[in-house]
C-alpha atoms as a PDB file:
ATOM      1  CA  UNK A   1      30.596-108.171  77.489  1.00  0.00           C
ATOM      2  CA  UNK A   2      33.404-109.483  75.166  1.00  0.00           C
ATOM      3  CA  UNK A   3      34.517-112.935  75.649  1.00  0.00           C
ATOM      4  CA  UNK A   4      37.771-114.411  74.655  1.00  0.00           C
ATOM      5  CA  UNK A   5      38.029-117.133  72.170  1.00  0.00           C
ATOM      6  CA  UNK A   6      40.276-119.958  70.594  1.00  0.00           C
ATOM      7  CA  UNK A   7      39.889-120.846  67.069  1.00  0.00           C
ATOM      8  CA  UNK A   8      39.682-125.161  67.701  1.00  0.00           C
ATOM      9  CA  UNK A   9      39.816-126.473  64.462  1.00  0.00           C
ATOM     10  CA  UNK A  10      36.658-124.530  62.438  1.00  0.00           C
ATOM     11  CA  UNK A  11      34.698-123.484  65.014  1.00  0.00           C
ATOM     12  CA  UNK A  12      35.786-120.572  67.997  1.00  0.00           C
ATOM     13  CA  UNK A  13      35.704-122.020  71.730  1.00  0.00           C
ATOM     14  CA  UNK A  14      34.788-119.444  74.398  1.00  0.00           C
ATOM     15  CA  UNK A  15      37.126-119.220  77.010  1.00  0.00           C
ATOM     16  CA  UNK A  16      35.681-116.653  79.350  1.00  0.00           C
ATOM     17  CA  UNK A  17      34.966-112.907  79.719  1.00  0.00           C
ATOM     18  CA  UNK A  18      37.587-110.415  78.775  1.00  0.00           C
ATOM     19  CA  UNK A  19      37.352-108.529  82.190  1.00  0.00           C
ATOM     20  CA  UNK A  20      38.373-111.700  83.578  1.00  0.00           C
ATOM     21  CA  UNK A  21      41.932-111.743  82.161  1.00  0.00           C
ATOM     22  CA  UNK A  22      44.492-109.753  84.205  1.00  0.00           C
ATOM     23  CA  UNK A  23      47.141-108.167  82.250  1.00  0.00           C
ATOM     24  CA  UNK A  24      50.232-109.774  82.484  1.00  0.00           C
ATOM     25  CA  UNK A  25      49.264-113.022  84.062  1.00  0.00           C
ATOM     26  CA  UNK A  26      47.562-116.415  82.378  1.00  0.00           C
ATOM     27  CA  UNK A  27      44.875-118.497  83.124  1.00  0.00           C
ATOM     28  CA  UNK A  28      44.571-122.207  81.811  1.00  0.00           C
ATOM     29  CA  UNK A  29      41.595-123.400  79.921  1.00  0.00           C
ATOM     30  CA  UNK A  30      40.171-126.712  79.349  1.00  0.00           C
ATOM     31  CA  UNK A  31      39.494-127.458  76.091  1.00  0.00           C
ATOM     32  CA  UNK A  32      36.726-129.709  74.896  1.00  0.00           C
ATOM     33  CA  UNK A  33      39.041-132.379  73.997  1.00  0.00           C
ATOM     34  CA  UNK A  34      41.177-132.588  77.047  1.00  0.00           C
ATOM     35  CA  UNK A  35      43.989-130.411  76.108  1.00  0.00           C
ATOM     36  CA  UNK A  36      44.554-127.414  78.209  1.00  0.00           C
ATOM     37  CA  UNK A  37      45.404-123.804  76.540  1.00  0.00           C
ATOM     38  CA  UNK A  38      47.321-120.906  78.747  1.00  0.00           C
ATOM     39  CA  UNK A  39      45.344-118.261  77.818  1.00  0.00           C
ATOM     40  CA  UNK A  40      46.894-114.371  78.243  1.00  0.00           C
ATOM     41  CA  UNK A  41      46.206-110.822  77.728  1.00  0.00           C
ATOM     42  CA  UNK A  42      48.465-108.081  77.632  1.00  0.00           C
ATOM     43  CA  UNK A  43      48.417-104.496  78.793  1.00  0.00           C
ATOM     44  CA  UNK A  44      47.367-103.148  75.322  1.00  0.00           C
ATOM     45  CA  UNK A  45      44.513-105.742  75.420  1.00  0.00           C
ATOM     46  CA  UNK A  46      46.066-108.110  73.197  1.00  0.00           C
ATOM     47  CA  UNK A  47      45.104-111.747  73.511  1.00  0.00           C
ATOM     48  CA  UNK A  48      47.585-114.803  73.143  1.00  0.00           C
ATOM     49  CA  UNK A  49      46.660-118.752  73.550  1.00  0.00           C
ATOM     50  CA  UNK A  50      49.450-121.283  73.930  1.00  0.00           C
ATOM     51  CA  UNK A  51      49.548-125.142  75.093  1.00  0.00           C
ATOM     52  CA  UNK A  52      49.592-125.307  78.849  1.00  0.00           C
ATOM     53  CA  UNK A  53      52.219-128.037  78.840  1.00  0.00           C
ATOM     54  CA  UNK A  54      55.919-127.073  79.410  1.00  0.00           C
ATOM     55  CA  UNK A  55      57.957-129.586  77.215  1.00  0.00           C
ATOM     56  CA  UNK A  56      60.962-129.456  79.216  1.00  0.00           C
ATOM     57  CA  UNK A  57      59.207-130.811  82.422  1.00  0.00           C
ATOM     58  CA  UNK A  58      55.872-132.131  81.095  1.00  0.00           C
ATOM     59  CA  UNK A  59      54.022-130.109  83.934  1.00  0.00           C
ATOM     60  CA  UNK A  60      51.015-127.844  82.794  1.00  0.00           C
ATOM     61  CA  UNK A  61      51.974-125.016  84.086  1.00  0.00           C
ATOM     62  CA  UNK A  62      52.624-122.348  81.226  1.00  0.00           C
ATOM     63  CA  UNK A  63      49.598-120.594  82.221  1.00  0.00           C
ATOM     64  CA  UNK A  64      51.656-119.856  85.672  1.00  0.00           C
ATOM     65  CA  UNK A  65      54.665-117.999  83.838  1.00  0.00           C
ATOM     66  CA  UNK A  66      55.699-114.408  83.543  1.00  0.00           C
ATOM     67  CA  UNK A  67      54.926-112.126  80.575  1.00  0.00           C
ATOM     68  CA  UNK A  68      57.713-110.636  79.325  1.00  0.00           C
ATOM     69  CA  UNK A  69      58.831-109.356  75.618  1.00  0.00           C
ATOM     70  CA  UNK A  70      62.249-109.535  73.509  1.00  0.00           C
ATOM     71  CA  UNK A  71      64.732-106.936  72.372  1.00  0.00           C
ATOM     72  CA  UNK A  72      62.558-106.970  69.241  1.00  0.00           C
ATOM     73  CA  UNK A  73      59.597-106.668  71.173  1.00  0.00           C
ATOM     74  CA  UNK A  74      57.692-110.519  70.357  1.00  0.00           C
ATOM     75  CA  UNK A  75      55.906-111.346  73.489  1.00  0.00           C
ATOM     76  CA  UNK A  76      56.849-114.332  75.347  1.00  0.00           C
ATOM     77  CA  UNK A  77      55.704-116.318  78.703  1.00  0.00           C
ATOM     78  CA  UNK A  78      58.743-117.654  80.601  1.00  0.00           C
ATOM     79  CA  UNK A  79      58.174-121.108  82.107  1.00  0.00           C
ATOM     80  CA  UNK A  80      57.725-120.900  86.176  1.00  0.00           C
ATOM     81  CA  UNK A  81      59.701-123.997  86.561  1.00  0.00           C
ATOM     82  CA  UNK A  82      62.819-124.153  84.301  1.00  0.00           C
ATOM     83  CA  UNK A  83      62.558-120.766  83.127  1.00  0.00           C
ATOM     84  CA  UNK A  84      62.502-121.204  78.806  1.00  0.00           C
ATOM     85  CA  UNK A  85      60.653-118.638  77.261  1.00  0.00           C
ATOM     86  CA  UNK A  86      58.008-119.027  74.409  1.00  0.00           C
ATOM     87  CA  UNK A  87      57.264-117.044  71.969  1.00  0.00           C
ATOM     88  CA  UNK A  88      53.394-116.067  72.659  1.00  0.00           C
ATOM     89  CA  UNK A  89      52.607-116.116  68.818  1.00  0.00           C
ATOM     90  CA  UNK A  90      54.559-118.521  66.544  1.00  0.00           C
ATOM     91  CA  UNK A  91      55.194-121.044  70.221  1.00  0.00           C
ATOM     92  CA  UNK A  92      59.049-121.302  69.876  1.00  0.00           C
ATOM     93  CA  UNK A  93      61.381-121.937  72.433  1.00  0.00           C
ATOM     94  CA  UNK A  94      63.449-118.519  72.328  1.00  0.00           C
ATOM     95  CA  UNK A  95      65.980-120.380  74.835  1.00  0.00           C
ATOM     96  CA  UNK A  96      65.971-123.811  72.648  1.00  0.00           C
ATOM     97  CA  UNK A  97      64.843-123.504  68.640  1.00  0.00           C
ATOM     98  CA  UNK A  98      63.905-127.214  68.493  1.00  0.00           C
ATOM     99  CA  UNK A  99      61.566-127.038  70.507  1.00  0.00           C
ATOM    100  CA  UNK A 100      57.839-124.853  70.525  1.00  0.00           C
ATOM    101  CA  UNK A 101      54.687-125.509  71.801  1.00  0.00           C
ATOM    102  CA  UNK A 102      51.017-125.231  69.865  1.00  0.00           C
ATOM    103  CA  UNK A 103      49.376-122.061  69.238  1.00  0.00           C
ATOM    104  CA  UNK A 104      46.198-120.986  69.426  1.00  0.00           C
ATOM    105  CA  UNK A 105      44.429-117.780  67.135  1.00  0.00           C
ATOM    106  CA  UNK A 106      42.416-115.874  69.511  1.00  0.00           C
ATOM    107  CA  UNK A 107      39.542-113.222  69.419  1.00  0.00           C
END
């Protein structure tokens, strides 16, 4: 089975299974130093890894928002709360340019 992975640092940190990720929705994964990544897959089988923490509302909850994608097509995961969207590769705020959360390179 494939597994998904974060790059931590040097080293690659198993998430979980492939199969386990449903397209279009996030899951949040504790990381071995506390942090929490919201890990997603989208329907072309494309993997993305963001922080879990919303920086508008401090609530880790990223993992919870809807996949969605630009008029130039970047991906992007809209918050469930206050509804800013991030930019599922570089981590910018689309709604708010000084702003972004940390990225993740996954496998």
């Amino acid at each position: 089975m494939s597994k998904v992975q974060l790059r931590l640092d040097d080293v690659w940190f198993t998430v979980c299974e492939a199969a386990r990720l449903t397209p279009g929705r996030g899951v949040a994964a504790l990381l071995p130093d506390g942090r929490q990544a919201a890990v997603f897959a989208d329907r072309a089988g494309r993997t993305y890894a963001i922080d879990n923490r919303d920086p508008f509302t401090g609530a880790y909850v990223l993992s919870r928002g809807l996949i969605g994608s630009a008029p130039d097509g970047r991906p992007y995961v809209a918050s469930p709360l206050l509804k800013q969207r991030f930019d599922l590769e570089t981590g910018l705020c689309l709604d708010d340019e000084s702003v972004s959360v940390a990225t993740y390179s996954t496998k």
